[in-house]
C-alpha atoms as a PDB file:
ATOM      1  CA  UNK A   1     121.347 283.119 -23.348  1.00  0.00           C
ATOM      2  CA  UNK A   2     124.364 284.420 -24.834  1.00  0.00           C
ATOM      3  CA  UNK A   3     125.071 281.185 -26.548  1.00  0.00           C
ATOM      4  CA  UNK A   4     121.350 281.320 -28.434  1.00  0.00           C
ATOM      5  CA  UNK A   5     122.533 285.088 -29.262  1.00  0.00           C
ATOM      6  CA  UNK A   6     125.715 284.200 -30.913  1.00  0.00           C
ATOM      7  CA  UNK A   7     123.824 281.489 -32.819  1.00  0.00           C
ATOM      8  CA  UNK A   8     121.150 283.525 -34.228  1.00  0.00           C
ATOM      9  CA  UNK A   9     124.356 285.754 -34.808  1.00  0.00           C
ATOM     10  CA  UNK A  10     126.035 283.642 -36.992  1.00  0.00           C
ATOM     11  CA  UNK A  11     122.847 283.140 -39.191  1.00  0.00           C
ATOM     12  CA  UNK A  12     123.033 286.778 -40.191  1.00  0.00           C
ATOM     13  CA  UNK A  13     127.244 287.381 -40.678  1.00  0.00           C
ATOM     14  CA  UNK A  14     127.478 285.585 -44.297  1.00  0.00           C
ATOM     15  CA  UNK A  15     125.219 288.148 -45.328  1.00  0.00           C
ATOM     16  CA  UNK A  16     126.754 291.300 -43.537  1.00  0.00           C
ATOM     17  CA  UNK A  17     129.950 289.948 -44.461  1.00  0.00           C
ATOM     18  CA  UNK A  18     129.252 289.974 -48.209  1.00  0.00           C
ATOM     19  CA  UNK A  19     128.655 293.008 -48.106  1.00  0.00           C
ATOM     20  CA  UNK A  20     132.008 294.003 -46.153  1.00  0.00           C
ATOM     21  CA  UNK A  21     130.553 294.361 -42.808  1.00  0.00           C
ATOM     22  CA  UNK A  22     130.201 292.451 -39.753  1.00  0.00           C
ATOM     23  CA  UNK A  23     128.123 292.363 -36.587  1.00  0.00           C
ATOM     24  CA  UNK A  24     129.650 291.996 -32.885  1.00  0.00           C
ATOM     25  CA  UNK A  25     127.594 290.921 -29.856  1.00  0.00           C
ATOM     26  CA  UNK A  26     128.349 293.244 -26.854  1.00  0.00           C
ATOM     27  CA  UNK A  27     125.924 292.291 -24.104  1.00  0.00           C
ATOM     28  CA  UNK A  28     122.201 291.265 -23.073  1.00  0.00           C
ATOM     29  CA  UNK A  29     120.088 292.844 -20.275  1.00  0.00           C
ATOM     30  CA  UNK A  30     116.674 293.212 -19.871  1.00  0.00           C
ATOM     31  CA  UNK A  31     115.977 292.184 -22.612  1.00  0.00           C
ATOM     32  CA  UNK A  32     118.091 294.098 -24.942  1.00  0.00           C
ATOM     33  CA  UNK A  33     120.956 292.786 -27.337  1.00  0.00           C
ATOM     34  CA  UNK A  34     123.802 295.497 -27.597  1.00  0.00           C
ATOM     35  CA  UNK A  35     125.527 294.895 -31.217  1.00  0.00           C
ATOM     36  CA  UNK A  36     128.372 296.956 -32.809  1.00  0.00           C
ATOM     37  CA  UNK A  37     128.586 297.093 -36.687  1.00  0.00           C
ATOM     38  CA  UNK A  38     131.665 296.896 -37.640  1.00  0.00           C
ATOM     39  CA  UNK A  39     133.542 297.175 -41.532  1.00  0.00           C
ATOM     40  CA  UNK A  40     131.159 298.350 -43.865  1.00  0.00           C
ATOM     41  CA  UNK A  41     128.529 298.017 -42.071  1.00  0.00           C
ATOM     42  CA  UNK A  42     129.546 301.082 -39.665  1.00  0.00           C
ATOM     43  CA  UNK A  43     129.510 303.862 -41.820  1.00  0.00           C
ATOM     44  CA  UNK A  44     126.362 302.607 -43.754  1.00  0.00           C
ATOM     45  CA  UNK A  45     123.560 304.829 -44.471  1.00  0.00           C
ATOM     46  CA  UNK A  46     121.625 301.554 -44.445  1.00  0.00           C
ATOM     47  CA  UNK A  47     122.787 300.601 -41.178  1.00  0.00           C
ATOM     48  CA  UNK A  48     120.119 301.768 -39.093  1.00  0.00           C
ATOM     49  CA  UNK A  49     117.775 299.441 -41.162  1.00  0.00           C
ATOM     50  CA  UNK A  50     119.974 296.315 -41.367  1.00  0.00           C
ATOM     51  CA  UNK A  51     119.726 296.577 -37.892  1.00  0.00           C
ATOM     52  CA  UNK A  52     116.347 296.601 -37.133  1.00  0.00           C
ATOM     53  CA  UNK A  53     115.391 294.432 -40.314  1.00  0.00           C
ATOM     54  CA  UNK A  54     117.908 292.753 -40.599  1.00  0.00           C
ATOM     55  CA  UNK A  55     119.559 291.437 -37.020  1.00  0.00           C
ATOM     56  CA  UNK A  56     116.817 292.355 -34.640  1.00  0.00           C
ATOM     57  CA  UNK A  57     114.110 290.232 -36.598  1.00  0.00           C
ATOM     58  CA  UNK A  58     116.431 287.155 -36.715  1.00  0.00           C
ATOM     59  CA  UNK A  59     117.213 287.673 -33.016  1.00  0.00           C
ATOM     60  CA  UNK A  60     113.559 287.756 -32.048  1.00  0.00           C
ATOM     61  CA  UNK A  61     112.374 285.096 -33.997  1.00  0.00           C
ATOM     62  CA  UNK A  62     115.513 282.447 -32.596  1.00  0.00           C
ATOM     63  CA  UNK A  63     115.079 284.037 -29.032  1.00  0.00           C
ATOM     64  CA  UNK A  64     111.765 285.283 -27.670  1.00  0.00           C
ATOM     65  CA  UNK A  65     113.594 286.530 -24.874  1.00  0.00           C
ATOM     66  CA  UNK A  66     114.986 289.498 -26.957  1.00  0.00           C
ATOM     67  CA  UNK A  67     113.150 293.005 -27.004  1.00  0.00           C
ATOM     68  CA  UNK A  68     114.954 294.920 -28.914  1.00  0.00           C
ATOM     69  CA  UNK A  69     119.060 295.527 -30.553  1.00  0.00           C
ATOM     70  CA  UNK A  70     120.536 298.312 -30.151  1.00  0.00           C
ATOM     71  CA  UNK A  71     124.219 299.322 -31.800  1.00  0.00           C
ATOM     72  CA  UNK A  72     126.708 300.589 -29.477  1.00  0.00           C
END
């Protein structure tokens, strides 16, 4: 599972990393993908939607498994 994470992952980091930010996977349980932002990306008043937009919406459509992200 984390493999298929860290794939959908690296789908998404050219784009953050344009931009001067960066996304880390933490962990999955239950269905939740724990994610810390990390450059620009963590002081970003759009962070809140690149996340949800952004990373979650790639991560449910390459894994069904996936419920939700949450930054940690």
């Amino acid at each position: 599972m984390d493999e298929k994470i860290l794939e959908s992952l690296n789908k998404i980091r050219p784009g953050l990393q344009a931009d001067g930010g960066d996304v880390e996977f933490v962990s999955f349980e239950d269905g939740v993908v724990k994610v810390r932002l990390m450059g620009a990306c963590s002081g970003c008043p759009m962070a809140q939607m690149t996340l949800k937009m952004g990373i979650e919406r790639q991560l449910k459509k390459d894994v069904p498994e996936v419920k939700e992200v949450v930054a940690v």
